[in-house]
N, C-alpha and C. Protein backbone atom coordinates (compact mmCIF):
# COMPACT_ATOMS: atom_id res chain seq x y z
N UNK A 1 -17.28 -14.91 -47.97
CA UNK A 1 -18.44 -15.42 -47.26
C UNK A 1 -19.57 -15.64 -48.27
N UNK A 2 -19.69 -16.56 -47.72
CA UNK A 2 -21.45 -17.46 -48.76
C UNK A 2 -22.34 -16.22 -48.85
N UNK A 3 -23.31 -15.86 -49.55
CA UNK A 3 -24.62 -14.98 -49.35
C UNK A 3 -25.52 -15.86 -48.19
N UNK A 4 -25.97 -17.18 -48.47
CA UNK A 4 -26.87 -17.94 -47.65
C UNK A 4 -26.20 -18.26 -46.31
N UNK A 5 -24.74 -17.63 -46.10
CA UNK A 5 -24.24 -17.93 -44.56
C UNK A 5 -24.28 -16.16 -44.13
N UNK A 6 -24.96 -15.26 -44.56
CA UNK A 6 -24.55 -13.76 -44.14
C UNK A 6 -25.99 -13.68 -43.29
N UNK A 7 -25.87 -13.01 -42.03
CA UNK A 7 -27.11 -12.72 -40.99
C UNK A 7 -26.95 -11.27 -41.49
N UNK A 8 -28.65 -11.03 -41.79
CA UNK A 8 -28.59 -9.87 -41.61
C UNK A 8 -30.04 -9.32 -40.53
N UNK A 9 -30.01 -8.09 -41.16
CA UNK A 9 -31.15 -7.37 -40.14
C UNK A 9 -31.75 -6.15 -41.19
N UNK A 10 -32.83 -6.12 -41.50
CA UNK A 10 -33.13 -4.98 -41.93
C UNK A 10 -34.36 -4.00 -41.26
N UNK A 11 -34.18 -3.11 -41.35
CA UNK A 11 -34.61 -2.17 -40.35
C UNK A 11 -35.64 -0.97 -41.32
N UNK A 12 -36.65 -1.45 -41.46
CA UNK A 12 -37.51 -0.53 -42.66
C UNK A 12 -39.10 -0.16 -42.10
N UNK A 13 -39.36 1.45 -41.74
CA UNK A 13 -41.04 1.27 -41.43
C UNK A 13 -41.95 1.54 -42.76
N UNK A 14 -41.73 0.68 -43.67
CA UNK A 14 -42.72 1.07 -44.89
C UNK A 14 -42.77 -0.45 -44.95
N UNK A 15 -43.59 -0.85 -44.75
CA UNK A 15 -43.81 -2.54 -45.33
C UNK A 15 -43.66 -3.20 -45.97
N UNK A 16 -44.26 -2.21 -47.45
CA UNK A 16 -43.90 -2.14 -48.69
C UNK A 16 -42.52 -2.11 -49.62
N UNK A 17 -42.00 -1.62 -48.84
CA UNK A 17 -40.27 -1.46 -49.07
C UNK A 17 -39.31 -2.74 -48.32
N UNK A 18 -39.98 -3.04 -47.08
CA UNK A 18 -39.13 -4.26 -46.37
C UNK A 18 -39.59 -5.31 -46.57
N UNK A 19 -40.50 -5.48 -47.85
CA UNK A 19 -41.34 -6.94 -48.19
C UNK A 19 -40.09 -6.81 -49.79
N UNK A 20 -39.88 -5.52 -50.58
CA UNK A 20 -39.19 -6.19 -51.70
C UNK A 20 -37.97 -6.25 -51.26
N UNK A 21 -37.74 -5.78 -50.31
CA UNK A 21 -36.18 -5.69 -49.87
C UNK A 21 -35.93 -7.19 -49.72
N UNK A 22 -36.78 -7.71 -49.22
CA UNK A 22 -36.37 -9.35 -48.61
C UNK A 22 -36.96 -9.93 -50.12
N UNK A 23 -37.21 -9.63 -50.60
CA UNK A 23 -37.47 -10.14 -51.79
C UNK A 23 -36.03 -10.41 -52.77
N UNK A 24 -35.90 -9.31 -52.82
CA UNK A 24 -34.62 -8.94 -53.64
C UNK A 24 -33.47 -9.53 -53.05
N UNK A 25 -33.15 -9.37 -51.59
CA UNK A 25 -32.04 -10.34 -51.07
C UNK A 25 -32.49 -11.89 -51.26
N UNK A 26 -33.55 -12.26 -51.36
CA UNK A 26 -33.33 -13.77 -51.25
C UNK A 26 -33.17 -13.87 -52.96
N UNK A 27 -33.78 -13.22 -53.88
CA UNK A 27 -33.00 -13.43 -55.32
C UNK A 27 -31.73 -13.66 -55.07
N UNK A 28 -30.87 -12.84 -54.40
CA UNK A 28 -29.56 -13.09 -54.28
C UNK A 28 -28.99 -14.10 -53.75
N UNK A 29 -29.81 -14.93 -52.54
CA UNK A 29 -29.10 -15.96 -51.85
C UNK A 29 -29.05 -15.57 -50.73
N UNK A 30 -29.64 -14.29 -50.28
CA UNK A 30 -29.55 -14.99 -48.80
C UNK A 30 -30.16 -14.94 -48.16
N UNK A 31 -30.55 -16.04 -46.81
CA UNK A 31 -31.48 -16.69 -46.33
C UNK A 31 -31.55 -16.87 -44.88
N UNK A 32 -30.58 -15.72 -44.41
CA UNK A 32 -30.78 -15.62 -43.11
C UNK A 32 -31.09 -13.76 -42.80
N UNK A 33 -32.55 -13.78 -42.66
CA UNK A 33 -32.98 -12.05 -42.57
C UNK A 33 -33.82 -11.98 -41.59
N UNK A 34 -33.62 -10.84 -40.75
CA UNK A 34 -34.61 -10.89 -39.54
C UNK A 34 -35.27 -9.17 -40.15
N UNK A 35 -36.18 -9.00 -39.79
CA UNK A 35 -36.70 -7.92 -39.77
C UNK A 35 -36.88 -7.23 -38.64
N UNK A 36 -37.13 -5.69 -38.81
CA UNK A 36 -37.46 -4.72 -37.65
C UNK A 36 -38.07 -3.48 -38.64
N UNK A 37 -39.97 -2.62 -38.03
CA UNK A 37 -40.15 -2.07 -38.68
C UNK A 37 -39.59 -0.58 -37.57
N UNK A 38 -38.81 -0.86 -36.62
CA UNK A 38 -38.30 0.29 -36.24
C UNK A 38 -37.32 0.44 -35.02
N UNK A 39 -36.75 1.79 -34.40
CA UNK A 39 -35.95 0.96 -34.17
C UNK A 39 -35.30 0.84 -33.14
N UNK A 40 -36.45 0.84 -32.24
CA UNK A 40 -37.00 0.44 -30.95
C UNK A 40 -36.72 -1.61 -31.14
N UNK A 41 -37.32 -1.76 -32.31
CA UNK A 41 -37.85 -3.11 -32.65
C UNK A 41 -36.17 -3.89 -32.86
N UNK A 42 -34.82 -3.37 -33.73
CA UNK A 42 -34.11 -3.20 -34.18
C UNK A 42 -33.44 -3.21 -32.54
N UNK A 43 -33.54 -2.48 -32.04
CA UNK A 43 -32.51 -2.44 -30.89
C UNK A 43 -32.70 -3.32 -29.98
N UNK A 44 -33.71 -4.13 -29.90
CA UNK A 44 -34.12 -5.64 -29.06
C UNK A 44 -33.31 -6.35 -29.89
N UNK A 45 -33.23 -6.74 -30.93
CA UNK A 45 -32.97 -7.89 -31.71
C UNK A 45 -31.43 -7.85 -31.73
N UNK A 46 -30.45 -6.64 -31.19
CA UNK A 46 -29.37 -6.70 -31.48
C UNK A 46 -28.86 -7.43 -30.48
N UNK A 47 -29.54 -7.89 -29.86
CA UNK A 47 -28.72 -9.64 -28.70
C UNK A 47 -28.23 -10.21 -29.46
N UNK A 48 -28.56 -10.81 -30.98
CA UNK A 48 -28.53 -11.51 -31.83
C UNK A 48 -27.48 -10.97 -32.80
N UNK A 49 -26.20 -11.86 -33.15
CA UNK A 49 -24.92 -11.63 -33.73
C UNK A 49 -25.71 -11.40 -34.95
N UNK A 50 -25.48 -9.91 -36.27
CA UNK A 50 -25.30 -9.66 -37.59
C UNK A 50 -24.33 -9.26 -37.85
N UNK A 51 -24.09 -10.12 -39.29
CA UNK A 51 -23.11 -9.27 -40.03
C UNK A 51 -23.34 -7.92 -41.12
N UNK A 52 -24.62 -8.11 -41.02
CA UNK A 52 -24.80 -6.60 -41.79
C UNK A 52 -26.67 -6.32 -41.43
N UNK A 53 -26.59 -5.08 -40.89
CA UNK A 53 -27.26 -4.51 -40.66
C UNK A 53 -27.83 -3.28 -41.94
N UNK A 54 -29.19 -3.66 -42.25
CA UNK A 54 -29.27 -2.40 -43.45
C UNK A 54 -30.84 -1.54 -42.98
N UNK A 55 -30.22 -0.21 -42.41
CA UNK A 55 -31.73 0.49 -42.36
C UNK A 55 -31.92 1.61 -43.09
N UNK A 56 -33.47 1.75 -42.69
CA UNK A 56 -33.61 3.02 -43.34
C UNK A 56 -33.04 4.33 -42.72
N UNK A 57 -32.79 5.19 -43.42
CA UNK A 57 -32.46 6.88 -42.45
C UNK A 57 -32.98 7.51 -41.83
N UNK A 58 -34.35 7.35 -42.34
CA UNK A 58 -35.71 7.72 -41.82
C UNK A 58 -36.99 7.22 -41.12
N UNK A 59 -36.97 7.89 -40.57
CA UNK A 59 -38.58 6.48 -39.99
C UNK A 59 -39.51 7.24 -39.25
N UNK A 60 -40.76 7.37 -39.54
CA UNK A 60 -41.78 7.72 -38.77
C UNK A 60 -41.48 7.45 -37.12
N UNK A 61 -42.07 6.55 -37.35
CA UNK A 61 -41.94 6.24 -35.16
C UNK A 61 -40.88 6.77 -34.42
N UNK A 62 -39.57 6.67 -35.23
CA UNK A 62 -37.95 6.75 -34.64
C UNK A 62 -37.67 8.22 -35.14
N UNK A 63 -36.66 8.18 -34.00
CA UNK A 63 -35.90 9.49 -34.65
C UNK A 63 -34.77 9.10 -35.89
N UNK A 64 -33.92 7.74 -36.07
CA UNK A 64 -33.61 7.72 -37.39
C UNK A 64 -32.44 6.51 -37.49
N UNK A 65 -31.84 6.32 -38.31
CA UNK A 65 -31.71 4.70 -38.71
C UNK A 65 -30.32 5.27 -38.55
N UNK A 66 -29.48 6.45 -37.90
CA UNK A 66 -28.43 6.78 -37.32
C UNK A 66 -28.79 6.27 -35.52
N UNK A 67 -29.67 5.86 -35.23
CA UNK A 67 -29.89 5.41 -34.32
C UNK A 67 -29.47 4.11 -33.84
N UNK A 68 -29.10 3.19 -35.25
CA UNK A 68 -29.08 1.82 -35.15
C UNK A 68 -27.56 2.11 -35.17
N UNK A 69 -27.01 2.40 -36.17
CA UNK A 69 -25.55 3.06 -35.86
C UNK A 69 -24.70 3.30 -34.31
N UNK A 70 -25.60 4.27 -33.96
CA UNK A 70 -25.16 4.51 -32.25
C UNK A 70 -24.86 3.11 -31.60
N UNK A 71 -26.19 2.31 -31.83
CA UNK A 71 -26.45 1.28 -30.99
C UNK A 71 -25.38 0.50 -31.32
N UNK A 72 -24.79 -0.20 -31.98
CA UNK A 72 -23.83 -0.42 -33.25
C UNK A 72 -22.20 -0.83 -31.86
N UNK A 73 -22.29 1.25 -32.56
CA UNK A 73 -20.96 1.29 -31.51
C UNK A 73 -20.80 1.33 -30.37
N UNK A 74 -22.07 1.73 -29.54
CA UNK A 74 -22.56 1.37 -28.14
C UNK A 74 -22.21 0.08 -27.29
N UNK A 75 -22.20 -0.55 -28.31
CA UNK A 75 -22.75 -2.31 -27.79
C UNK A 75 -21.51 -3.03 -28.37
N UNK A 76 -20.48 -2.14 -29.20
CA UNK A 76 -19.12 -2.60 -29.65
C UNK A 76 -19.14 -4.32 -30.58
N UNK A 77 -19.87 -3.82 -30.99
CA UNK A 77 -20.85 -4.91 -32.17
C UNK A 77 -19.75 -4.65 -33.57
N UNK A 78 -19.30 -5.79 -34.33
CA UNK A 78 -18.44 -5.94 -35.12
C UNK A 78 -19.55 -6.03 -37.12
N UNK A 79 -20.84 -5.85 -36.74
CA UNK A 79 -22.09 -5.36 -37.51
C UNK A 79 -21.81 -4.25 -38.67
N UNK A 80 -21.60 -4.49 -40.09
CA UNK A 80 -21.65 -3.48 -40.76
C UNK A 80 -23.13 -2.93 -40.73
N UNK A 81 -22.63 -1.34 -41.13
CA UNK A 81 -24.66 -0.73 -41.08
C UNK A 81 -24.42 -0.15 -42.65
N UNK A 82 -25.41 -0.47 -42.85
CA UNK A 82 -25.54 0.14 -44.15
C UNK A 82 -26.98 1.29 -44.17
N UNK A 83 -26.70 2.55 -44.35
CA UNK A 83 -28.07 3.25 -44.62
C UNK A 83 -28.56 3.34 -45.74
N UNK A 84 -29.69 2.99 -45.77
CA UNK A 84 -30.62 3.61 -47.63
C UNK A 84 -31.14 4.61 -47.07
N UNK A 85 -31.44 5.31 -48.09
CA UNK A 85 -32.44 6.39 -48.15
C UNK A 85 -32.54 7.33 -49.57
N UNK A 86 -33.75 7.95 -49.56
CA UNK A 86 -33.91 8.49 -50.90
C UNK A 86 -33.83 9.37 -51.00
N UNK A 87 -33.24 10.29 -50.03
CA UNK A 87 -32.74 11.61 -49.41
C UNK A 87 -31.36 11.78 -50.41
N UNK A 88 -31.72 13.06 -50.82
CA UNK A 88 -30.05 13.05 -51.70
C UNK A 88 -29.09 14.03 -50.81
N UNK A 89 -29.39 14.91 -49.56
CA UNK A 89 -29.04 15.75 -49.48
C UNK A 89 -27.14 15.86 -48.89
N UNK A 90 -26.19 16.42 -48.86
CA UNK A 90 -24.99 16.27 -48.83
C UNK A 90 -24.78 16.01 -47.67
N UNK A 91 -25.21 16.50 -46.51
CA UNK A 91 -25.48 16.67 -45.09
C UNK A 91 -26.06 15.20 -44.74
N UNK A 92 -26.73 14.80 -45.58
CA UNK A 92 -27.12 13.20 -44.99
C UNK A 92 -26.11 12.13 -45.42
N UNK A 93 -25.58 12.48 -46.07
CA UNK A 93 -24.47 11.24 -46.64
C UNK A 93 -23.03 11.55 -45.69
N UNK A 94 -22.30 12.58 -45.54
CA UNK A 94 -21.95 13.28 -44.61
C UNK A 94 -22.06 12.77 -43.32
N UNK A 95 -23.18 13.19 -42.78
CA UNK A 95 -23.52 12.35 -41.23
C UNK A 95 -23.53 10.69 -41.39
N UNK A 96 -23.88 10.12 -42.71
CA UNK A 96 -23.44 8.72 -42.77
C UNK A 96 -22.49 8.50 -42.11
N UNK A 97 -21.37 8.45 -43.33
CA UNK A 97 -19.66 8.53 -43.16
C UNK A 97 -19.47 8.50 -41.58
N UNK A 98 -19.78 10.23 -41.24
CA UNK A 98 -19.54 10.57 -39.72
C UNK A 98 -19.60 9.49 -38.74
N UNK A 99 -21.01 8.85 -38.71
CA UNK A 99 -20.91 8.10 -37.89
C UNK A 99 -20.90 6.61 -38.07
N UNK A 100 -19.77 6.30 -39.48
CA UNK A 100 -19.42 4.80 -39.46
C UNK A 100 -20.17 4.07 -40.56
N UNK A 101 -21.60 4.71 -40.67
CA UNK A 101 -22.40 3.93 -41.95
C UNK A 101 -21.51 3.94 -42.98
């Protein structure tokens, strides 16, 4: 698959972080990105077919970007999720895996 044919979604409440994020993906090519700064915001938008979903782990407003995950398999959505976070801890990478990220 093309980069400029991949939908994605990124799911970030730091502004600052989801302004280079889209920065950095369109260096790469691709040119179809919707945003959500949470993920309340994120779980409206999933009407809309992605092929990759990338959030944060963490988020002020939300309880956490394992949330988008749930929603994910909830909604039997064919959506890779990808989590970032700057969390190193074993238990968070762990609950990744666990639930599919």
């Amino acid at each position: 698959m093309q980069t400029e044919n991949v939908h994605l979604l990124l799911v970030e409440d730091n502004s600052r972080f989801l302004s280079e994020l889209v920065d950095w993906l369109n260096d790469y090519g691709y040119r179809h990105i919707e945003k959500a700064s949470s993920v309340a915001q994120a779980t409206e938008k999933l009407s809309d077919p992605y092929d990759v979903i990338i959030s944060d782990m963490r988020m002020e407003q939300d309880d956490s970007g394992f949330a988008i995950v749930e929603q994910v398999k909830t909604r039997n959505l064919s959506s890779v999720v990808i989590i970032l976070t700057a969390n190193d801890t074993v238990i968070d990478c762990r609950n990744a895996f666990k639930f599919g990220a």
